[in-house]
Every structure is written in C-alpha cells, then in structure tokens.
C-alpha atoms as a PDB file:
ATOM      1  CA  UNK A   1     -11.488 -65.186  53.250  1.00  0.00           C
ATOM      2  CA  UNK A   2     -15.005 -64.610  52.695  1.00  0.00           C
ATOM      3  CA  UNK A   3     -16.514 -65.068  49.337  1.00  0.00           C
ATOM      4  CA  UNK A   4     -17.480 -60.984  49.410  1.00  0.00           C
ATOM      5  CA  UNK A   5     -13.840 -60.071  49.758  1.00  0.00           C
ATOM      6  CA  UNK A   6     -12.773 -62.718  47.601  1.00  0.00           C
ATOM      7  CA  UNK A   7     -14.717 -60.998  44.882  1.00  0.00           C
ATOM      8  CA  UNK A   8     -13.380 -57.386  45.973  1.00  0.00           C
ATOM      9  CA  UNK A   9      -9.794 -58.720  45.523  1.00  0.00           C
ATOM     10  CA  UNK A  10     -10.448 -60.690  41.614  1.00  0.00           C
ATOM     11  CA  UNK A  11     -11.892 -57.221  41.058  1.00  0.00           C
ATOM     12  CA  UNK A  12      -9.818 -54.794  42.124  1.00  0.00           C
ATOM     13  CA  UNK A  13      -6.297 -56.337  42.465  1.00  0.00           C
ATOM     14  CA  UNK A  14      -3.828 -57.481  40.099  1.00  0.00           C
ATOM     15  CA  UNK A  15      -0.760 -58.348  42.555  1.00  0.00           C
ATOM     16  CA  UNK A  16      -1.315 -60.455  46.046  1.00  0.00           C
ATOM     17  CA  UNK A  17       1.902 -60.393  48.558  1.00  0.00           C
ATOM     18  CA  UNK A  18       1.129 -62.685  51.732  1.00  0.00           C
ATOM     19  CA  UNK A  19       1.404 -60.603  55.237  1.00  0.00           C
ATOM     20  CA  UNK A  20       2.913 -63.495  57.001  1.00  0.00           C
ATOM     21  CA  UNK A  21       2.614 -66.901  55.345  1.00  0.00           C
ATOM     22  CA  UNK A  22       6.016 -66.391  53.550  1.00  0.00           C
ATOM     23  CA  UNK A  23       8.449 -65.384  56.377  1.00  0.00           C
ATOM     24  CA  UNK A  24      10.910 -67.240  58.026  1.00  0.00           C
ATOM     25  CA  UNK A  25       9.054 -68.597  61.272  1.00  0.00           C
ATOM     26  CA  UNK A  26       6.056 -69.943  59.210  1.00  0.00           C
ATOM     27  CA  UNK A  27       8.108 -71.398  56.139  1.00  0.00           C
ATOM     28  CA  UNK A  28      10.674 -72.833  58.641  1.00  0.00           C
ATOM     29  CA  UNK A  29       8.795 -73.516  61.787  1.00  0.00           C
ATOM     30  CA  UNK A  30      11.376 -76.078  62.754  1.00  0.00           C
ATOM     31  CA  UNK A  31      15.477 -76.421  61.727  1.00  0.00           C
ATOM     32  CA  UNK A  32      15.570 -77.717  58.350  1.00  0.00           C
ATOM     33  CA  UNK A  33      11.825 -78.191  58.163  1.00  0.00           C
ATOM     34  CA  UNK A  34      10.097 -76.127  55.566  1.00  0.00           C
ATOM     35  CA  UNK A  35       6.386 -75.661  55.545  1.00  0.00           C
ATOM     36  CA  UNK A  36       5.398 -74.548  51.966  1.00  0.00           C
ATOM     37  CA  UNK A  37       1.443 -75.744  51.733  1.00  0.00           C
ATOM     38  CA  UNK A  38      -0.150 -72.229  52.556  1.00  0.00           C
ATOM     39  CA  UNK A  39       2.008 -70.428  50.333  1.00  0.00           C
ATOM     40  CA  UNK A  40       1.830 -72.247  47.642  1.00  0.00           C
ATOM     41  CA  UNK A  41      -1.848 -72.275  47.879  1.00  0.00           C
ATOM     42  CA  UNK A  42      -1.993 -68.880  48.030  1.00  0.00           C
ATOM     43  CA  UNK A  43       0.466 -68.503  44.724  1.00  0.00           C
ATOM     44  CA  UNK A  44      -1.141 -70.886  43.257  1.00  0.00           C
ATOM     45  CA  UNK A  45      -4.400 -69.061  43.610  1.00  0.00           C
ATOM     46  CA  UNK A  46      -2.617 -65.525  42.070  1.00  0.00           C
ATOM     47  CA  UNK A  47      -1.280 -67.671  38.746  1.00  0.00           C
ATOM     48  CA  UNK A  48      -5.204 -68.637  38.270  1.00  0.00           C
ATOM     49  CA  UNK A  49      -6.648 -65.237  38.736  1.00  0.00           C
ATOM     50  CA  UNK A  50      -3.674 -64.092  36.514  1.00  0.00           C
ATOM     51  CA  UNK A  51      -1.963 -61.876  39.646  1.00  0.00           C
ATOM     52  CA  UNK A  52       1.237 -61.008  40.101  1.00  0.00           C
ATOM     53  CA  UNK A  53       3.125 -62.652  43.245  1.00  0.00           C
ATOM     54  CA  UNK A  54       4.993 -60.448  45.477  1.00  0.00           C
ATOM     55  CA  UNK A  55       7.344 -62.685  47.815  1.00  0.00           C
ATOM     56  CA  UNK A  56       7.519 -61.199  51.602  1.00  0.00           C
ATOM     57  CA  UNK A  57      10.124 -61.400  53.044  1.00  0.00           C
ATOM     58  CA  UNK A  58      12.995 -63.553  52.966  1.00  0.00           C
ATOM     59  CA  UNK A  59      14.773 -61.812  55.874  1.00  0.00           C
ATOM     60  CA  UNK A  60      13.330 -59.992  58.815  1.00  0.00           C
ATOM     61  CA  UNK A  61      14.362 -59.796  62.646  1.00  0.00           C
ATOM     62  CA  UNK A  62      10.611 -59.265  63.885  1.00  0.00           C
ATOM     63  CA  UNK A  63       9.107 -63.063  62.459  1.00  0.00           C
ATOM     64  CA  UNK A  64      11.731 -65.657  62.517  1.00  0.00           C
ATOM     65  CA  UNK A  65      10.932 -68.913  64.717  1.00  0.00           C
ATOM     66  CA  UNK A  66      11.937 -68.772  67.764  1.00  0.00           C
ATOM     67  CA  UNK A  67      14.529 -72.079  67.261  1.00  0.00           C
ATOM     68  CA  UNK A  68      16.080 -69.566  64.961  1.00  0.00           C
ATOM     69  CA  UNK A  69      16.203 -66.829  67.967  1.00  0.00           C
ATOM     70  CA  UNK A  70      17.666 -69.003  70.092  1.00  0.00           C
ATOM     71  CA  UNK A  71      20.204 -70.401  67.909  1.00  0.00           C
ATOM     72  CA  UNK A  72      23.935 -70.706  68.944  1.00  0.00           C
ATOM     73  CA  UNK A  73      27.041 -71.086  66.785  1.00  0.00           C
ATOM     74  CA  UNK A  74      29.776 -69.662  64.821  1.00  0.00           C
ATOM     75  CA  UNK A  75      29.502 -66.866  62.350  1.00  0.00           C
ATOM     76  CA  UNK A  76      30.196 -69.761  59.372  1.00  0.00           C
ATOM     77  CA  UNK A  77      27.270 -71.497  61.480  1.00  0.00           C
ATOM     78  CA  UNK A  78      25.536 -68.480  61.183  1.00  0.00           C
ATOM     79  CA  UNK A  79      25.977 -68.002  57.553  1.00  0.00           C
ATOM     80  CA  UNK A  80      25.280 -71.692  56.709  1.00  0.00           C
ATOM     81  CA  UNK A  81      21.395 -71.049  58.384  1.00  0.00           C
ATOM     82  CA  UNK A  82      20.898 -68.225  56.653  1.00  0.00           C
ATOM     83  CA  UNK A  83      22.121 -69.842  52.964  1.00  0.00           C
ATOM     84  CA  UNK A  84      20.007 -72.605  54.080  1.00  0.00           C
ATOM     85  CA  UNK A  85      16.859 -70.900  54.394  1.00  0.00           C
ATOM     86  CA  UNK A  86      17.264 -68.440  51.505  1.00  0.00           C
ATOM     87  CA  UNK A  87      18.752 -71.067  49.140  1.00  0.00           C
ATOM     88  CA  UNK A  88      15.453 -73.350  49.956  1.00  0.00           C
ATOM     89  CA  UNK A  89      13.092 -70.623  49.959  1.00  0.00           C
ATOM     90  CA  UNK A  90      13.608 -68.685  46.754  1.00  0.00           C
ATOM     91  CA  UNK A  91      14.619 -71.784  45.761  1.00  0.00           C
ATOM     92  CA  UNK A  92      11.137 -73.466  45.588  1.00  0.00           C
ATOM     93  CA  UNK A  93       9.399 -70.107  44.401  1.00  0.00           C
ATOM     94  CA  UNK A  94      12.172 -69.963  41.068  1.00  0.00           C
ATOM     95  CA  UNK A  95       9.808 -68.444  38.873  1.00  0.00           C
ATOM     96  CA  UNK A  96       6.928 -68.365  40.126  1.00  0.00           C
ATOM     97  CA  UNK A  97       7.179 -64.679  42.026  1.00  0.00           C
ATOM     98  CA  UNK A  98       7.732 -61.181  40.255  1.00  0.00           C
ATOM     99  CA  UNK A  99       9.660 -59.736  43.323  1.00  0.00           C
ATOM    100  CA  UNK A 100      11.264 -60.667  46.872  1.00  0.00           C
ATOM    101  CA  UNK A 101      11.681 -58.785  49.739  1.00  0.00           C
ATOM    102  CA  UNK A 102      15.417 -60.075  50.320  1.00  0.00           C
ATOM    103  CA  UNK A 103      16.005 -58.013  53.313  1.00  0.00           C
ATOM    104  CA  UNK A 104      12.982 -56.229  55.453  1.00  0.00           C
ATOM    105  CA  UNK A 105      13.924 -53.012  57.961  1.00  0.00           C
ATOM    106  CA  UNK A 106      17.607 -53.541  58.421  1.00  0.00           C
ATOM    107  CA  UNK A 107      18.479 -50.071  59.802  1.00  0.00           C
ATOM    108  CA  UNK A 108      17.700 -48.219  63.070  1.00  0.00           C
ATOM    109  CA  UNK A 109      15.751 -45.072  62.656  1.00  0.00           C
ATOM    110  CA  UNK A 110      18.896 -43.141  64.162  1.00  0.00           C
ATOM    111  CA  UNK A 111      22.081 -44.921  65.188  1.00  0.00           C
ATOM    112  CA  UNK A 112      23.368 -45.156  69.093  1.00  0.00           C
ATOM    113  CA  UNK A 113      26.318 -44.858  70.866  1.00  0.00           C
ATOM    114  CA  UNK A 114      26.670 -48.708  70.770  1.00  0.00           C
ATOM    115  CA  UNK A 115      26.224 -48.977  67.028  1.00  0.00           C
ATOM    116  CA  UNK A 116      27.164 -46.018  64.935  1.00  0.00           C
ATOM    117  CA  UNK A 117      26.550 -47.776  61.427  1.00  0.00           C
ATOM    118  CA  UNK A 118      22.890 -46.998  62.195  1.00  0.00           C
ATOM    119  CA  UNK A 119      22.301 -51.232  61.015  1.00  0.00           C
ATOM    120  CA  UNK A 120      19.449 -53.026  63.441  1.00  0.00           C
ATOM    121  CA  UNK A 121      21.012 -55.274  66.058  1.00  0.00           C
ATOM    122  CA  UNK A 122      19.725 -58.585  65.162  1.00  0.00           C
ATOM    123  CA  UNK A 123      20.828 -62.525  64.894  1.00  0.00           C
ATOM    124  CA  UNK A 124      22.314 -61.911  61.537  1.00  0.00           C
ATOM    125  CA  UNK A 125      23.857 -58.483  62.125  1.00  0.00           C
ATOM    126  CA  UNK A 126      25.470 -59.784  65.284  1.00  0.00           C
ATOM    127  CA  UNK A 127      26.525 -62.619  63.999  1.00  0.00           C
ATOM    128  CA  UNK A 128      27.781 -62.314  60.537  1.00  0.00           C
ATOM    129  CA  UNK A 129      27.868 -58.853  60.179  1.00  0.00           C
ATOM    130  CA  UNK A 130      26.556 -56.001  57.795  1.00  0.00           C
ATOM    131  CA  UNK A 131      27.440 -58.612  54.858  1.00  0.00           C
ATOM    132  CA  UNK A 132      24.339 -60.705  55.562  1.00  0.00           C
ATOM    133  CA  UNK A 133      22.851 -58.290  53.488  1.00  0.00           C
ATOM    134  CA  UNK A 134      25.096 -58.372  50.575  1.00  0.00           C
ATOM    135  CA  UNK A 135      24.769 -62.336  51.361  1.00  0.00           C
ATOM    136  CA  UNK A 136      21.234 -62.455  51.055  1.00  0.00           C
ATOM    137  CA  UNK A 137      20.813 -60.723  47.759  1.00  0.00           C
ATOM    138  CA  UNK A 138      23.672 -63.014  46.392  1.00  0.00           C
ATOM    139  CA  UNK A 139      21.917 -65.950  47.772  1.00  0.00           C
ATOM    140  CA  UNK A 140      18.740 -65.069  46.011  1.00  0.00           C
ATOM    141  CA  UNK A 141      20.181 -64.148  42.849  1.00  0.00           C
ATOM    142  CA  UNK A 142      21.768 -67.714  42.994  1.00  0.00           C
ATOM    143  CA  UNK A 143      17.946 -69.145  43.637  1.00  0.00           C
ATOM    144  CA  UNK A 144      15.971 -67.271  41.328  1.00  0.00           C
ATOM    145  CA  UNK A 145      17.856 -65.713  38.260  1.00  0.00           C
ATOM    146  CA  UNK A 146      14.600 -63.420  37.077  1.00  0.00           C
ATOM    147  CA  UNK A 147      12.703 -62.105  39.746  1.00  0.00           C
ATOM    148  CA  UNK A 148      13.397 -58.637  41.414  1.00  0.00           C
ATOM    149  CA  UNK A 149      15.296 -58.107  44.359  1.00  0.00           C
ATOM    150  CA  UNK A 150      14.087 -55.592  47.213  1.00  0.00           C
ATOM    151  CA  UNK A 151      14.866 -54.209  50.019  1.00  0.00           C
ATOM    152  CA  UNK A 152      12.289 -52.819  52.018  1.00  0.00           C
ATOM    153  CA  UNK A 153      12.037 -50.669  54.980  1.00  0.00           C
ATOM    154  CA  UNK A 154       9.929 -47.866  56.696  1.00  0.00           C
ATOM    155  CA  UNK A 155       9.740 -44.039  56.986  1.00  0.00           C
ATOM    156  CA  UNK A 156      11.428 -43.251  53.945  1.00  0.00           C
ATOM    157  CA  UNK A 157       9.402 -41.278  53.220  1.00  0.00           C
ATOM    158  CA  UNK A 158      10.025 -39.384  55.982  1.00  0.00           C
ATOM    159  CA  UNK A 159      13.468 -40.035  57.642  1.00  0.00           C
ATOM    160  CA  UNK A 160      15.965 -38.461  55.306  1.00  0.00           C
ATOM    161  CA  UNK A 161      19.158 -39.441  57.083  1.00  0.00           C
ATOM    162  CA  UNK A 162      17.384 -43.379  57.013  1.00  0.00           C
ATOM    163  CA  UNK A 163      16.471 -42.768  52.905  1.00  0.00           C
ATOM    164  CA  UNK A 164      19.682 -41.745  52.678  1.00  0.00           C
ATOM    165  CA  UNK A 165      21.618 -44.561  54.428  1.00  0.00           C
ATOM    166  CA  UNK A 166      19.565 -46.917  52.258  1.00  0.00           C
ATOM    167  CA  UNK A 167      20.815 -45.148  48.928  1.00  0.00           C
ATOM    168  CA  UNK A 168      24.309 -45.462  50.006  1.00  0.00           C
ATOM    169  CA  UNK A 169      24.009 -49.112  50.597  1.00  0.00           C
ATOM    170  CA  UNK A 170      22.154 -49.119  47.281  1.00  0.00           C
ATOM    171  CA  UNK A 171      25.060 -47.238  45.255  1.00  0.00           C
ATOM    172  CA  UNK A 172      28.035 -49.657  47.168  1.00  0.00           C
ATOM    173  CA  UNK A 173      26.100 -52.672  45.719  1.00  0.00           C
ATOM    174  CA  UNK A 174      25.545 -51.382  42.280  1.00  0.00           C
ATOM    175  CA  UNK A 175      29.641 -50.404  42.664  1.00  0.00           C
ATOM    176  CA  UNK A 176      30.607 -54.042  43.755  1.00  0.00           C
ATOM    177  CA  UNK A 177      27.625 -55.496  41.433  1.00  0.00           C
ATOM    178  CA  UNK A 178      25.448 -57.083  44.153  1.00  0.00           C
ATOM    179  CA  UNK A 179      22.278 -57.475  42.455  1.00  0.00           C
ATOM    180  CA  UNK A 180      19.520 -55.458  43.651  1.00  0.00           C
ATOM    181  CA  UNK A 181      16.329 -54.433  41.501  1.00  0.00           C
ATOM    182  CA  UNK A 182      14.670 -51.579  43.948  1.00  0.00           C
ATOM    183  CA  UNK A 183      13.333 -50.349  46.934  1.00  0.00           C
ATOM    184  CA  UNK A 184      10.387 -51.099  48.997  1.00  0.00           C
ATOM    185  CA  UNK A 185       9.173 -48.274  50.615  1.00  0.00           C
ATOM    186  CA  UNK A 186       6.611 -49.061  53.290  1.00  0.00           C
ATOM    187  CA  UNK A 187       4.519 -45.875  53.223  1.00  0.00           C
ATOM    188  CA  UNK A 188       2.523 -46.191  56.737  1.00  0.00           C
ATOM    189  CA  UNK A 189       1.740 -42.431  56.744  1.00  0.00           C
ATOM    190  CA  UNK A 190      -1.215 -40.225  58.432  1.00  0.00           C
ATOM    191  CA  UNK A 191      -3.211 -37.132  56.576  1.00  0.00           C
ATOM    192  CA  UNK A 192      -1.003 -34.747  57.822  1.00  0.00           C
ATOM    193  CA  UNK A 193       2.933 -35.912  57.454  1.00  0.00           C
ATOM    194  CA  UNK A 194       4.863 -36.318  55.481  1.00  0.00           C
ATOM    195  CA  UNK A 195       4.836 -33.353  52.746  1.00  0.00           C
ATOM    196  CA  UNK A 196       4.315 -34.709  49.219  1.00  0.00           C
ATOM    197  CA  UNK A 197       7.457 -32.866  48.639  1.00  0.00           C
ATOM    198  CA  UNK A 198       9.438 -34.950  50.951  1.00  0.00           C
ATOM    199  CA  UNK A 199       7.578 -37.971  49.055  1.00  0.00           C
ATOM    200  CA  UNK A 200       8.929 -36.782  46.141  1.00  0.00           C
ATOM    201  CA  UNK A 201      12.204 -36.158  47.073  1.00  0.00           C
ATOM    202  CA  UNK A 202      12.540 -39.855  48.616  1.00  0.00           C
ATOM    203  CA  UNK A 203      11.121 -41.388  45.516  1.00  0.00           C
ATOM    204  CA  UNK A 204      13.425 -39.846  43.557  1.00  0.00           C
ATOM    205  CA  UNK A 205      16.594 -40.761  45.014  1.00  0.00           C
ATOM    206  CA  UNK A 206      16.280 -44.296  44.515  1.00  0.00           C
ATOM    207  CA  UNK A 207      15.131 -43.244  40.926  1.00  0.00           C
ATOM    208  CA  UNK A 208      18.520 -41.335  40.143  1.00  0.00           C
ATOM    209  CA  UNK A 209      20.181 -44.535  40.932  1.00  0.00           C
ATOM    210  CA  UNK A 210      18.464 -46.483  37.781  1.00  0.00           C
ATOM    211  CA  UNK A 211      16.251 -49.109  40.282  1.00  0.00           C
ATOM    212  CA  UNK A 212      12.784 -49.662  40.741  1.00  0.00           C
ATOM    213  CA  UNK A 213      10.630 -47.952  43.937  1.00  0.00           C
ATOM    214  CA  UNK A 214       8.022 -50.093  44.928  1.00  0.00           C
ATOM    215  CA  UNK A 215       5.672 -48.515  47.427  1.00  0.00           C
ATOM    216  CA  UNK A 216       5.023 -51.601  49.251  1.00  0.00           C
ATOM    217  CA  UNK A 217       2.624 -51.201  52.092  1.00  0.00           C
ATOM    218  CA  UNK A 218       0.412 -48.008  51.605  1.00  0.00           C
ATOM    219  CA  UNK A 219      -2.235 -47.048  54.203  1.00  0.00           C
ATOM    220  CA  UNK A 220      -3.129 -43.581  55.705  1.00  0.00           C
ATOM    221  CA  UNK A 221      -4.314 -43.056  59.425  1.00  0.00           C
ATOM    222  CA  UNK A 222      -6.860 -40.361  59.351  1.00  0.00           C
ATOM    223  CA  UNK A 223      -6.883 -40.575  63.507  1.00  0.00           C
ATOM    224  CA  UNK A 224      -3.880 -39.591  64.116  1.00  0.00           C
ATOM    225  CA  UNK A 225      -4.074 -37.413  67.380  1.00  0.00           C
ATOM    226  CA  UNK A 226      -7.456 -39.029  68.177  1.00  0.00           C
ATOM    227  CA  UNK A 227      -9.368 -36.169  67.171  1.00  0.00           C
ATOM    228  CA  UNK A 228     -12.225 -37.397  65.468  1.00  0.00           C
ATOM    229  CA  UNK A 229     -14.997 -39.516  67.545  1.00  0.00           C
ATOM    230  CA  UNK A 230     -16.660 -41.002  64.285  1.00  0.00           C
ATOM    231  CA  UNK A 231     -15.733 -41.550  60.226  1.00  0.00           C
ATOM    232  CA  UNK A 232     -17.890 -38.913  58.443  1.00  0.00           C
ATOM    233  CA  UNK A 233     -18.000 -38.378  54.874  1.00  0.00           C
ATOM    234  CA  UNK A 234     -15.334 -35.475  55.312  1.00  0.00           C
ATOM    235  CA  UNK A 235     -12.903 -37.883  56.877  1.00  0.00           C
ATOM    236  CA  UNK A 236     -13.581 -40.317  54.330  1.00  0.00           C
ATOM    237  CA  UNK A 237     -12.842 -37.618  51.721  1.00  0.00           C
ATOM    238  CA  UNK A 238      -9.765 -36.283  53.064  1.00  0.00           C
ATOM    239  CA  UNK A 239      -8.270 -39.747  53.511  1.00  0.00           C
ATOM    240  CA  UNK A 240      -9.081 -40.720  50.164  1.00  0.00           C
ATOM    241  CA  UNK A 241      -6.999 -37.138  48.624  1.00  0.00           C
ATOM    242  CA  UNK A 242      -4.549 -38.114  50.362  1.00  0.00           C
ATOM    243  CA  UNK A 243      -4.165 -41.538  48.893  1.00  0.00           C
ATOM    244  CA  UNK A 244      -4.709 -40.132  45.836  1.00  0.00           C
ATOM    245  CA  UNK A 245      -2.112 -37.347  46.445  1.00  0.00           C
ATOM    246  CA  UNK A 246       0.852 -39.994  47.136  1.00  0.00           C
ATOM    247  CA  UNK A 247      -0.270 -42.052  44.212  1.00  0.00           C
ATOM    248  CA  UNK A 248       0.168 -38.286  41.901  1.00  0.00           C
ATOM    249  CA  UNK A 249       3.641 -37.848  43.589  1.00  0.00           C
ATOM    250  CA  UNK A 250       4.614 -41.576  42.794  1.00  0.00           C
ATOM    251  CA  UNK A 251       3.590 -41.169  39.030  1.00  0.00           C
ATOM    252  CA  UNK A 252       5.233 -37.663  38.722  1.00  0.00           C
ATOM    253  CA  UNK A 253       8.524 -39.065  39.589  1.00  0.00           C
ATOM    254  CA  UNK A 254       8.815 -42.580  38.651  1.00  0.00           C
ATOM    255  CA  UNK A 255       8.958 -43.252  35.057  1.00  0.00           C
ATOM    256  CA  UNK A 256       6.763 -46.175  34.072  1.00  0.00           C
ATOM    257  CA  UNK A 257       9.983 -48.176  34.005  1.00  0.00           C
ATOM    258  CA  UNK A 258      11.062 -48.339  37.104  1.00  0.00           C
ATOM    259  CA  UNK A 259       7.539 -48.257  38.566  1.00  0.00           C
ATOM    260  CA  UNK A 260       7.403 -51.312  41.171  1.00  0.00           C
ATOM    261  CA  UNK A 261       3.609 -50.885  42.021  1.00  0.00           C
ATOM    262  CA  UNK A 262       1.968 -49.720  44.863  1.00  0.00           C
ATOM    263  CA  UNK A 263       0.526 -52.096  47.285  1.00  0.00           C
ATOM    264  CA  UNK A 264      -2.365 -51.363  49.902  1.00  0.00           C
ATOM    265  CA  UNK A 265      -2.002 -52.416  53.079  1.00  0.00           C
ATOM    266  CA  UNK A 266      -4.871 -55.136  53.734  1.00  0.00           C
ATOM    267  CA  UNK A 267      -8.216 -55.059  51.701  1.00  0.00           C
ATOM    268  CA  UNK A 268     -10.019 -52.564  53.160  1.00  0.00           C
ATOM    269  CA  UNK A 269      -8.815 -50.053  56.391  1.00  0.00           C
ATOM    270  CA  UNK A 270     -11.222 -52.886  58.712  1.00  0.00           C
ATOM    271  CA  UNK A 271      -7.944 -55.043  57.797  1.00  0.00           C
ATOM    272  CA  UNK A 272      -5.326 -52.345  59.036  1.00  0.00           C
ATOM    273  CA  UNK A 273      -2.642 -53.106  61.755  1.00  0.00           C
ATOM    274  CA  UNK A 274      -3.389 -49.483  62.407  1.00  0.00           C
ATOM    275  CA  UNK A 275      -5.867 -49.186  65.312  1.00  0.00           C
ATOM    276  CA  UNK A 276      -7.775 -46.025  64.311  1.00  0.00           C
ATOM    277  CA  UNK A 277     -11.579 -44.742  63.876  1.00  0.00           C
ATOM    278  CA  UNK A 278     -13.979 -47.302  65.323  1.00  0.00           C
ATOM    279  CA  UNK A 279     -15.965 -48.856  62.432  1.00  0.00           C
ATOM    280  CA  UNK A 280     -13.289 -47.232  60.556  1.00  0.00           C
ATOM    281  CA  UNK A 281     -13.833 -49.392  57.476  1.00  0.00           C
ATOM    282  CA  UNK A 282     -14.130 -47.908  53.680  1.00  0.00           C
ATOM    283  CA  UNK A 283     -15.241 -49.623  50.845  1.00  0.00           C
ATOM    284  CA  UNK A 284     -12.452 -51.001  48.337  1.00  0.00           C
ATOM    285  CA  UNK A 285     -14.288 -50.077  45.385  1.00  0.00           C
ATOM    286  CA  UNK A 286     -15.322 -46.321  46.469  1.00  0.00           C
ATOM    287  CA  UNK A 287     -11.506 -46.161  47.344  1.00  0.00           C
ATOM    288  CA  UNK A 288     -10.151 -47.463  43.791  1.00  0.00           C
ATOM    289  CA  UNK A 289     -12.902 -44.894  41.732  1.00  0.00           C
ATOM    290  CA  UNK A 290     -11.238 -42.092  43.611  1.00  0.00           C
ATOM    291  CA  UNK A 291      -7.887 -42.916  41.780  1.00  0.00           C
ATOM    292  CA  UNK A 292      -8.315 -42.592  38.266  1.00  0.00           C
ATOM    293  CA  UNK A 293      -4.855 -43.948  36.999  1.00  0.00           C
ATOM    294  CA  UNK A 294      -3.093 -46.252  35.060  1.00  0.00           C
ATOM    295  CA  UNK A 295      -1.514 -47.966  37.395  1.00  0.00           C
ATOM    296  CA  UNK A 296      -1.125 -51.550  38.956  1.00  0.00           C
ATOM    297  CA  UNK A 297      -2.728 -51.201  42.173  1.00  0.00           C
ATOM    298  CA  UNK A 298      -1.880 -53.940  44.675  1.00  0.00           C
ATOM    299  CA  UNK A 299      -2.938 -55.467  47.815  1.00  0.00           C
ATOM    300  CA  UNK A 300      -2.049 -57.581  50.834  1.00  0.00           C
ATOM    301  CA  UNK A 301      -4.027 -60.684  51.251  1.00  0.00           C
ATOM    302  CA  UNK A 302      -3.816 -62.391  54.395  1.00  0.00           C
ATOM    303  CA  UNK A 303      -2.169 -65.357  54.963  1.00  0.00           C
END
C-alpha cells in the first residue's frame, strides 16, 4: 500500500477487515498447515493505529484451497476439518478481533427443485449438513469467548424472502442458544435499487430480534445500465446522496447499541470489484465530508 493511501486510511478509518488474507485457502494453504504471517501483520498494524479488527471470514464456499475442494471422507471426517480449521483460526486471533464472519453467503438467492431449504450446495452443506452452521458458531464461541459472531451474506437488502430466511435461522439459534451477535449485510447496491424503505425494513428485522446489523461491505455503482460515458460532478454528487442516504436509513433504525459499523468496500471506488465508470475513482476524504455523522466508518484494506 502506498504511503498516500496509507495516510488516507490512519485518517479516515477506525476499523480494517482484510479482503482475502484471512480466509480459508490463504490461512490454510495446505492440510493442517496454517499460514498466519500476513494477517497478523496486518492486525498487528490496526492495534498500533488503535483500529478495530474485523475477522473475514471463517467459512465461505467461494475461497477455500483447493486440497480442501477436493477433499474426500466421511461426514465425522468432514466435521473434524472444519473444527480443525475454525478451532485453529479463531483460535490464534482470541482477542485480538472485535468481530468474525463465522459463516459468509450460505443461502441461494431462491431455492431449486433439488434443494428446497434454499441453503448453498457446498463441501460443508453436502457433507455435514445445514448444522455446519450451528457448528461453526459453536466452534468459535469455544475459540474466542468475547468477540462477535456474524453471519454475513448479500442482497438483504433487497431479497426479502433471502432476509427473511436469514432471520429465521437467526430466531432458531437464539431458541436453541447458539451464539450469534448479528448480521452482516453486504450492501453492494447501485443509485437506483433498492428503496431506502426496503433498507429500512431489512435493517430492522434483524433489529427486532435484539442483535447487531453490521453493514459490512458498502459500495454504490453509479453505472449501472452503462449510461454514463464519463464521471462528472453530477455523478459524483448523486453517488455520494446515495451513500449518504443508506448511512441516514442505518442510523434511523439501529439504535447505537446494536450498531455493528458500516464498512466501505476498498479505499476509494479505483479499489472496487465493481467494474464501472472508467477513471471512476473519488477521493476518500471528499466522500467522508459528505457524511456528517457520528458514526464508525470502516474500510477494507487489502490483503
């Protein structure tokens, strides 16, 4: 990282989570071989700028080493990697993290024929079964006694029967007393959908159950249907009310208590995963002075 967005980041930012350094097929390239030096670095570097530490992700389909794709066995066998790798992981960060993603995008957008539970076909669903989730958060519980649990997933904002498949997991886990602390709502949205309303709304279902929403990867598209050819000052303006709109719904709704933070999605948009304006890139700072709140803003620094 370059000393100019090093600065940007010690100025701006209060929280770091890693993009990649901290999932499963970088921490455990190889069975039973953990590779912790870039993450530590990096949460080493957040306890000396006085940052919080946002652990991503403990579980996901999408980045776990390909050993681990490839891996045959029993469902015990099954259950034994997946203890192993939690166990070690949140093991080593014990209190040194505010918050894990435990579990990351476990549910289709809309179920299928073949799988009418709506949960994401992957090595641990097919394997164990929908209680590698309740596993998991056990497992990290077990690790790391104070930090808060997540789970995290996309277009909640905007996919009420998915919102609403989440809060029923959410309500059997507080009912069996599987400890969970919130949910991570990745909030990859454009300038025109969702409605703030239906921001709203999702927010405050997970807030009627007592946990914590976390908006967990913020950015806006302002390209959408490829309709602008350059980034004006207009564009720039009506991306920045929007951020500032969803940041207005988030504080309406969530008392302060159960306010997880918002995180931004890379530094500046230049950083997006979101291929959108060419030369697309606004300034951090001009960004943050459009906000005006009291609010832990956070950001993704990559690994």
């Amino acid at each position: 990282m370059s000393s100019e967005r090093q600065e940007v980041v010690e100025t701006h930012f209060n929280s770091l989570t890693a993009e990649n350094i901290m999932k499963m097929m970088f921490l455990q390239p190889e069975p039973n071989k953990f590779a912790f030096t870039h993450a530590d670095a990096l949460v080493e570097y957040a306890h000396q700028q006085n940052m919080i530490m946002h652990g991503h992700a403990l579980v996901w389909h999408t980045q776990s080493p390909k050993w681990m794709n490839d891996y045959q066995g029993s469902k015990d066998d099954f259950k034994a990697l997946l203890k192993n790798h939690i166990s070690t992981v949140a093991g080593h960060f014990a209190g040194k993290l505010a918050s894990w993603d435990v579990v990351n995008e476990a549910f289709l957008d809309d179920g299928t024929a073949s799988n009418p539970t709506k949960y994401r076909e992957t090595i641990w669903y097919n394997n164990i079964g929908p209680e590698y989730l309740e596993m998991a958060f056990r497992l990290a519980r077990e690790a790391d006694s104070e930090v808060d649990l997540y789970y995290n997933d996309y277009d909640l904002v905007k996919n009420v029967s998915k919102i609403d498949r989440v809060v029923k997991m959410l309500e059997d886990f507080q009912q069996r007393n599987v400890p969970i602390d919130g949910i991570g709502f990745q909030v990859h949205i454009d300038t025109d959908t969702p409605s703030i309303k239906n921001i709203k709304e999702a927010f405050t279902k997970v807030v009627k159950r007592g946990v914590k929403v976390r908006v967990s990867e913020l950015d806006i598209a302002v390209n959408q249907s490829e309709q602008y050819s350059e980034l004006t000052k207009e564009v720039s303006t009506l991306q920045r009310q929007r951020y500032a709109e969803v940041v207005d719904a988030y504080m309406d709704v969530v008392p302060e208590h159960l306010r997880g933070g918002i995180t931004l999605w890379g530094i500046t948009d230049g950083d997006s995963w979101i291929l959108g304006l060419e030369n697309a890139q606004i300034g951090l700072y001009y960004l943050m002075r459009s906000f005006k709140i009291n609010l832990h803003l956070l950001a993704w620094l990559k690994g």
